[in-house]
Protein backbone atom coordinates (compact mmCIF):
# COMPACT_ATOMS: atom_id res chain seq x y z
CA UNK A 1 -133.71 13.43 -32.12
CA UNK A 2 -136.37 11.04 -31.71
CA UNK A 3 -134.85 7.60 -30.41
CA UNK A 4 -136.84 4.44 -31.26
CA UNK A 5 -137.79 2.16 -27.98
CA UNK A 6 -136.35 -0.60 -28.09
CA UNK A 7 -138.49 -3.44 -29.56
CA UNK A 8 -139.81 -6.05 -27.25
CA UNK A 9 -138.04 -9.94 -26.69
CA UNK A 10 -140.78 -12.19 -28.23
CA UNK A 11 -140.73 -15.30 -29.17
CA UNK A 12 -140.30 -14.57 -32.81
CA UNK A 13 -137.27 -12.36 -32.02
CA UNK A 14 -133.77 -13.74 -32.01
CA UNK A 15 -131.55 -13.15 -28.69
CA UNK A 16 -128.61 -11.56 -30.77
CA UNK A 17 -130.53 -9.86 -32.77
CA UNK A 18 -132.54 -8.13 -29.47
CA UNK A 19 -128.54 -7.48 -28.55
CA UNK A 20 -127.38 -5.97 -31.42
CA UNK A 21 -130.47 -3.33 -31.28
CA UNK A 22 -129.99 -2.57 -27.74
CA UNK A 23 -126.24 -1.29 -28.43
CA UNK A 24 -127.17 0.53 -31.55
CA UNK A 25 -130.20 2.49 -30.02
CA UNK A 26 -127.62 2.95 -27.03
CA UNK A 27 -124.90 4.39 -29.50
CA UNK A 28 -127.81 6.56 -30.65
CA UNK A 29 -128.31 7.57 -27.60
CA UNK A 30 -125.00 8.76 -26.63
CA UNK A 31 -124.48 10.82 -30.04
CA UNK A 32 -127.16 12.63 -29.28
CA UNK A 33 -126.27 13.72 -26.07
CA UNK A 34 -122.89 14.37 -27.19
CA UNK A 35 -121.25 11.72 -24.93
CA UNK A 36 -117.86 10.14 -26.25
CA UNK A 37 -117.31 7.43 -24.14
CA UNK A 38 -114.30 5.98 -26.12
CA UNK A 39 -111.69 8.43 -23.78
CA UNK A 40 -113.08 7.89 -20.37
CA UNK A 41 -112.37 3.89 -21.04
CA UNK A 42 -108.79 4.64 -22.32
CA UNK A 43 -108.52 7.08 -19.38
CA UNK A 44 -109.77 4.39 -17.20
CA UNK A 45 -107.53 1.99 -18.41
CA UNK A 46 -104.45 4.29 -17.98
CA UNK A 47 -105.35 5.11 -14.96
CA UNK A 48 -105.41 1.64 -13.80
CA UNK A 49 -102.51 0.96 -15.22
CA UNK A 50 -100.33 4.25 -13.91
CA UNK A 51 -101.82 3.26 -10.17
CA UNK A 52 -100.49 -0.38 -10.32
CA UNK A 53 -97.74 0.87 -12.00
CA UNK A 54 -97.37 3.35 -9.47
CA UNK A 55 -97.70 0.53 -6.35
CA UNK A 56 -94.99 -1.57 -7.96
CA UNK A 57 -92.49 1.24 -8.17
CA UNK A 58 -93.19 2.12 -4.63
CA UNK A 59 -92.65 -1.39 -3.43
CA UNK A 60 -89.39 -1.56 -5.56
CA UNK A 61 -88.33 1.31 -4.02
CA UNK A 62 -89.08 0.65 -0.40
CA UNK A 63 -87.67 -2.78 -1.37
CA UNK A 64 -84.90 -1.28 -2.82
CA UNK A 65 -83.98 0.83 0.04
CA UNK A 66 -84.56 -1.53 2.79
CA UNK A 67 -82.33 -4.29 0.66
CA UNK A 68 -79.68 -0.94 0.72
CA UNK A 69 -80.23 -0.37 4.20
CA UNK A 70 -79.79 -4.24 5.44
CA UNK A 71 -76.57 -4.27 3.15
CA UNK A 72 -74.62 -1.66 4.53
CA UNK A 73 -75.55 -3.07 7.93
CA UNK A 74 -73.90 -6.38 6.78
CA UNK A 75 -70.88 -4.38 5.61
CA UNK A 76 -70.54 -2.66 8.59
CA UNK A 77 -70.61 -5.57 10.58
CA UNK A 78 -68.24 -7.90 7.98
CA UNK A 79 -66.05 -5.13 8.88
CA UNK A 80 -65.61 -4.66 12.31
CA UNK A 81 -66.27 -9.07 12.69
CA UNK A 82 -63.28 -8.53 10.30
CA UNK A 83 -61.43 -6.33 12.26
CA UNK A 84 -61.46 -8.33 15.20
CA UNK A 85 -60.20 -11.79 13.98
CA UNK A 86 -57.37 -9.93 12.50
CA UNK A 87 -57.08 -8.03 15.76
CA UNK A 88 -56.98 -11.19 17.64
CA UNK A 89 -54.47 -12.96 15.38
CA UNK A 90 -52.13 -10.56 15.33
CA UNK A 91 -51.61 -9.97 19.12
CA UNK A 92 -51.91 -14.19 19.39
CA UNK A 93 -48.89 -13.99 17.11
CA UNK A 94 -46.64 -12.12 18.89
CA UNK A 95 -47.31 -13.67 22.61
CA UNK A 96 -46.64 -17.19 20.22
CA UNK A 97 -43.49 -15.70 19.37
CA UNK A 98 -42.33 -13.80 22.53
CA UNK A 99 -42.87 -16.98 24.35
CA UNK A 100 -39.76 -18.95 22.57
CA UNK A 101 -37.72 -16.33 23.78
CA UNK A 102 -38.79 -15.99 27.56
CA UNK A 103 -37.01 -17.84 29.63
CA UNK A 104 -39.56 -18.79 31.28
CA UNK A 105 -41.44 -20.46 29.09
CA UNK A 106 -41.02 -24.05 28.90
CA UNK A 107 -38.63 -25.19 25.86
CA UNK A 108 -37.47 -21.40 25.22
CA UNK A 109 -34.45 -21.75 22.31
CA UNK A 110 -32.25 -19.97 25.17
CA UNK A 111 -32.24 -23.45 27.17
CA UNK A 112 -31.97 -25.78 24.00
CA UNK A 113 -28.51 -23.77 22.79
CA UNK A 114 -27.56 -24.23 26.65
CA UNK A 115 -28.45 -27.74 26.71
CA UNK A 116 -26.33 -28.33 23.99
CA UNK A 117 -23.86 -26.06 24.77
CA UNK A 118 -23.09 -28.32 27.56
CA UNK A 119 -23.11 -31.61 25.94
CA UNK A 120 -20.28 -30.31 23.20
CA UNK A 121 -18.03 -29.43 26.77
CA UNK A 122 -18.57 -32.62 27.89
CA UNK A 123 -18.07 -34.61 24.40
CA UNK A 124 -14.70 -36.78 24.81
CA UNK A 125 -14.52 -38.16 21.03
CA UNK A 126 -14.25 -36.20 18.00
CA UNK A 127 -17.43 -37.73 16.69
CA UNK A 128 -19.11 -36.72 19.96
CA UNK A 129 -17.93 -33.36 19.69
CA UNK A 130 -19.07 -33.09 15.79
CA UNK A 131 -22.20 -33.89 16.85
CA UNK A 132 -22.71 -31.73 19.51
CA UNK A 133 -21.27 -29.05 17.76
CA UNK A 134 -23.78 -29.41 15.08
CA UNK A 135 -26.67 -29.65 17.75
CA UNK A 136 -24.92 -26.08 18.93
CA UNK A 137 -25.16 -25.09 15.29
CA UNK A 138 -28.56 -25.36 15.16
CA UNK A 139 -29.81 -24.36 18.52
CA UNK A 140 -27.95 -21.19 17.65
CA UNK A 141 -30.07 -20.82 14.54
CA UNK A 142 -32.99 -21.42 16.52
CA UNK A 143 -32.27 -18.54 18.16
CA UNK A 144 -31.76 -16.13 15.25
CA UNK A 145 -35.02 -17.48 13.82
CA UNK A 146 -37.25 -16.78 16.73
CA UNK A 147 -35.59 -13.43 17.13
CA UNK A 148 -36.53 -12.76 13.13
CA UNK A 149 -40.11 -14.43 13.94
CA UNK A 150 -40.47 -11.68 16.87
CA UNK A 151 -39.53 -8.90 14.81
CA UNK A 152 -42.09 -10.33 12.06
CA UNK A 153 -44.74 -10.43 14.55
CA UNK A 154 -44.17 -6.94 16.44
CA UNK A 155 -44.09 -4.98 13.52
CA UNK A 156 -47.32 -6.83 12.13
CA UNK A 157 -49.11 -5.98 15.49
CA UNK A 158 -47.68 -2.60 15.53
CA UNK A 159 -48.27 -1.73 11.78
CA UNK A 160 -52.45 -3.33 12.14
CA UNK A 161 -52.89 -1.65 15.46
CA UNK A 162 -51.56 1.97 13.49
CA UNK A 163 -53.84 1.06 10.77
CA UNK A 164 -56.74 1.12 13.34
CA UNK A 165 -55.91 3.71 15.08
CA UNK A 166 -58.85 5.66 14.35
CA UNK A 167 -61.51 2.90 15.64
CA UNK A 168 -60.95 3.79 19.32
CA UNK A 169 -58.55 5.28 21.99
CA UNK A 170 -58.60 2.11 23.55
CA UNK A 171 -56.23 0.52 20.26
CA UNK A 172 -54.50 4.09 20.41
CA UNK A 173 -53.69 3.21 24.36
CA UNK A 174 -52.24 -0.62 22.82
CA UNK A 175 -50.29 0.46 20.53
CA UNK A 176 -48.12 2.90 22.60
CA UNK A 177 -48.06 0.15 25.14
CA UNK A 178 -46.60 -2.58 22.75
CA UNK A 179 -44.04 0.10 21.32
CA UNK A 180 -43.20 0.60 24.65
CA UNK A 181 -42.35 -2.94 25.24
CA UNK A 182 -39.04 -2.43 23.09
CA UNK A 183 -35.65 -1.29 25.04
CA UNK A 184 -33.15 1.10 24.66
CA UNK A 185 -31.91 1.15 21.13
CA UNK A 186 -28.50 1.57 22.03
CA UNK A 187 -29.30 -2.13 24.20
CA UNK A 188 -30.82 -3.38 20.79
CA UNK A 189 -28.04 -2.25 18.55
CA UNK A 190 -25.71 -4.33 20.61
CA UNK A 191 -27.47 -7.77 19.81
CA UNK A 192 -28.02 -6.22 16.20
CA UNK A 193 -31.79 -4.98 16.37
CA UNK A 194 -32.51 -1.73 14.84
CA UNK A 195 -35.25 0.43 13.29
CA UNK A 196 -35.34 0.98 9.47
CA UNK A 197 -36.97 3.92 7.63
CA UNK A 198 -40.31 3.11 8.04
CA UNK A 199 -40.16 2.29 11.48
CA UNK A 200 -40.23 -1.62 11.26
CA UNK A 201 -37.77 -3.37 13.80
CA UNK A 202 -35.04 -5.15 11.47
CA UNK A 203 -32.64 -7.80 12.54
CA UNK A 204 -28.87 -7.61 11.49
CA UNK A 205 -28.48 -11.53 11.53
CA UNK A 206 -24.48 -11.72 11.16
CA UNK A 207 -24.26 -9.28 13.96
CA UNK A 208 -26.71 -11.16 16.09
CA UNK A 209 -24.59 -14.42 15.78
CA UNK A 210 -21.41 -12.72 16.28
CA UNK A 211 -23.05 -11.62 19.66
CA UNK A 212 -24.25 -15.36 20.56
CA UNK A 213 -20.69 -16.03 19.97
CA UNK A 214 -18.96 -13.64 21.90
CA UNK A 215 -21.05 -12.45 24.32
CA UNK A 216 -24.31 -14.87 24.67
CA UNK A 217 -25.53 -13.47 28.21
CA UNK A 218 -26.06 -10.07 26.74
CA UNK A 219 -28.67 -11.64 23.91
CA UNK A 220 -29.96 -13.52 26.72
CA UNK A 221 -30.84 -10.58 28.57
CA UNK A 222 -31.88 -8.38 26.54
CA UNK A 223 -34.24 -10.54 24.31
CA UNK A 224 -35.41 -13.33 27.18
CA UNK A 225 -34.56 -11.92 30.54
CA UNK A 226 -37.09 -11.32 33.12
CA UNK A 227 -37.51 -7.27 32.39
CA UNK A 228 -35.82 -8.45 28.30
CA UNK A 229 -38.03 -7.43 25.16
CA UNK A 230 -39.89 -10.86 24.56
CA UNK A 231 -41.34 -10.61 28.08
CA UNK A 232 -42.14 -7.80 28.05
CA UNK A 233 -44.17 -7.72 24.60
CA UNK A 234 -45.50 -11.18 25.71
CA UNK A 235 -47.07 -9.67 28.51
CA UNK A 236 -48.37 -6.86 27.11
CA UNK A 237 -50.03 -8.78 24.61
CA UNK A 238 -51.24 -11.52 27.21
CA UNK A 239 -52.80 -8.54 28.87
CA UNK A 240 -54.74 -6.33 26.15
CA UNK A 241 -56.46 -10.08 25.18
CA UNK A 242 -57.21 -11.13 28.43
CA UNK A 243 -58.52 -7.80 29.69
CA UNK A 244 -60.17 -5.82 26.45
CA UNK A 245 -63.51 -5.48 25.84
CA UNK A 246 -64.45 -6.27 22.50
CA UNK A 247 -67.02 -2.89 22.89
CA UNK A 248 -63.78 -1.07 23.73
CA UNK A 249 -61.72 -1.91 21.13
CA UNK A 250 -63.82 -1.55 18.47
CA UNK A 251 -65.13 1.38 19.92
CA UNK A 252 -69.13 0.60 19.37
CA UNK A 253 -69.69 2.56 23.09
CA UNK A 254 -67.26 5.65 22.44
CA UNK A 255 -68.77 5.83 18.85
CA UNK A 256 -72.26 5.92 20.35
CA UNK A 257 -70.97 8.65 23.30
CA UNK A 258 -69.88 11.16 21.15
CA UNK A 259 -73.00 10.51 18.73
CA UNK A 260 -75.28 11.59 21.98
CA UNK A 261 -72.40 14.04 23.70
CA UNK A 262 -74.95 16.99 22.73
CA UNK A 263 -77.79 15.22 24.96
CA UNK A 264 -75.06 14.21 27.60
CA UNK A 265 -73.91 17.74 28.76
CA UNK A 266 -76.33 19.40 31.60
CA UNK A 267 -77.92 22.32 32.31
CA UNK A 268 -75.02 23.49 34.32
CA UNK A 269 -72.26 22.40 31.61
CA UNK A 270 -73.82 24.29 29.18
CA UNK A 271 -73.48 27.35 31.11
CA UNK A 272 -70.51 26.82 31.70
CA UNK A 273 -68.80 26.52 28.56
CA UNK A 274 -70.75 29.65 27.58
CA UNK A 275 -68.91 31.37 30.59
CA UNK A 276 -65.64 30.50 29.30
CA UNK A 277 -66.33 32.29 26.38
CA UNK A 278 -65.22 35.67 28.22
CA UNK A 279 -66.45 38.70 29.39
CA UNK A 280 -67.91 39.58 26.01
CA UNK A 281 -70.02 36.30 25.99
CA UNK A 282 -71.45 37.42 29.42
CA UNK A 283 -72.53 40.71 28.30
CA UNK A 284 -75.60 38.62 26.57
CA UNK A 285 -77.52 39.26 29.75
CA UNK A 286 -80.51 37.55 28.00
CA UNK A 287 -78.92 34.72 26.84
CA UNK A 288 -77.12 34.64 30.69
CA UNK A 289 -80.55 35.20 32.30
CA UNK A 290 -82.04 32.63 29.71
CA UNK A 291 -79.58 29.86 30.93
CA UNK A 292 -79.76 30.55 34.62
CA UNK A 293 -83.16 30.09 34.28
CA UNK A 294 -82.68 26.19 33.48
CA UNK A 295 -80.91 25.94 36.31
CA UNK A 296 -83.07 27.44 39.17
């Protein structure tokens, strides 16, 4: 097919017009050679638009997966920063509360109910005596209320410690010490302290003021003495915050250990677990040979 040229730009000629003829002989042109270019430009435009497509769902999903990555990092982190507050107020609990028992301690509800104990045997007038036998009164209830707060905080630090157990051996190692703190229960049933079902330590509060009534020094002993239950949990718990590592007890470095315990062992470790095996292992002379060889 014979294509016309396309007709000169002269003056006479209008710019459009010079335009329009060079697209029709170029459509011509094309349907003669049996080009259709009307795909390759929607193909073109697809494919432009499948490759930015393309970029953005990468960068969602790398976005996506870093944002998922960062957040369980957080999480992790809440946790254990979680974890460790609670630890801490929970052990700073029960030293608060061991302390009003100790006689030690300065102001201990042992030497107020003395204190006032002595000022009703030395009250002359009835209305001296009613009102040191009210200050006995209530030093005496003093005494069954930091006995209650004890058991409150012991089986709080007990019960978050058993909670946790699983973090590291180093909370494992603190909680048998703290229930070791505890006496005899036959010594505890005597004041009226006891263990209930679930293992909590309960307080029997009538029999515990029937003992500060008839036999004082024995409470005394047993709850605030120098080898008694409150100073003994007081110093237990005065120890594991004064000496724990916070690595330790949340057990970052013996998560990480057992994570690389593969890499840890040696050459000659190796070997010898696979001697252990018995005399049936052994008979793997290649395997034997193969391992002695990393030794020599």
């Amino acid at each position: 097919m014979a294509i016309s040229a396309v007709s000169g730009f002269g003056s006479n000629n209008e710019y459009q017009s010079w335009v329009d003829q060079a697209a029709e002989d170029k459509k011509k042109l094309e349907e003669s050679l049996g080009i259709d270019t009307s795909k390759s430009e929607s193909t073109d435009k697809t494919s432009g638009t499948t490759s930015t497509s393309g970029t953005s769902s990468n960068k969602d999903t790398s976005s996506t997966t870093s944002t998922s990555t960062s957040g369980t990092n957080t999480a992790r982190s809440s946790s254990t920063n979680t974890f460790l507050l609670s630890y801490k107020h929970n052990l700073t609990s029960l030293e608060s509360a061991s302390e009003k028992l100790r006689l030690g301690s300065r102001n201990n509800v042992f030497s107020k109910y003395e204190t006032a104990m002595k000022d009703l045997n030395r009250a002359t007038t009835d209305e001296d005596k009613a009102a040191a036998q009210a200050a006995v009164d209530k030093a005496q209830e003093e005494i069954i209320s930091a006995v209650k707060d004890f058991a409150k905080a012991y089986n709080s630090a007990v019960s978050f410690l058993e909670s946790n157990s699983d973090r590291s051996s180093t909370v494992v190692r603190q909680l048998n010490s703290l229930k070791n703190a505890l006496t005899t229960e036959d010594a505890m049933a005597r004041i009226g302290l006891s263990f209930d079902k679930s293992g909590d330590l309960q307080v029997d509060e009538e029999k515990l003021k029937k003992t500060l009534n008839e036999n004082y020094n024995s409470v005394k002993d047993i709850m605030g003495g120098q080898f008694g239950i409150a100073e003994r949990a007081a110093s237990k718990a005065n120890y594991i915050l004064d000496h724990a590592s916070v690595e330790k007890i949340a057990g970052v470095a013996e998560k990480e250990r057992k994570a690389n315990s593969i890499s840890d062992l040696d050459d000659f470790d190796i070997f010898s677990k696979f001697a252990l095996g018995g005399a049936y292992n052994l008979s793997n002379y290649y395997a034997v040979g193969t391992m002695l060889n990393t030794l020599i």
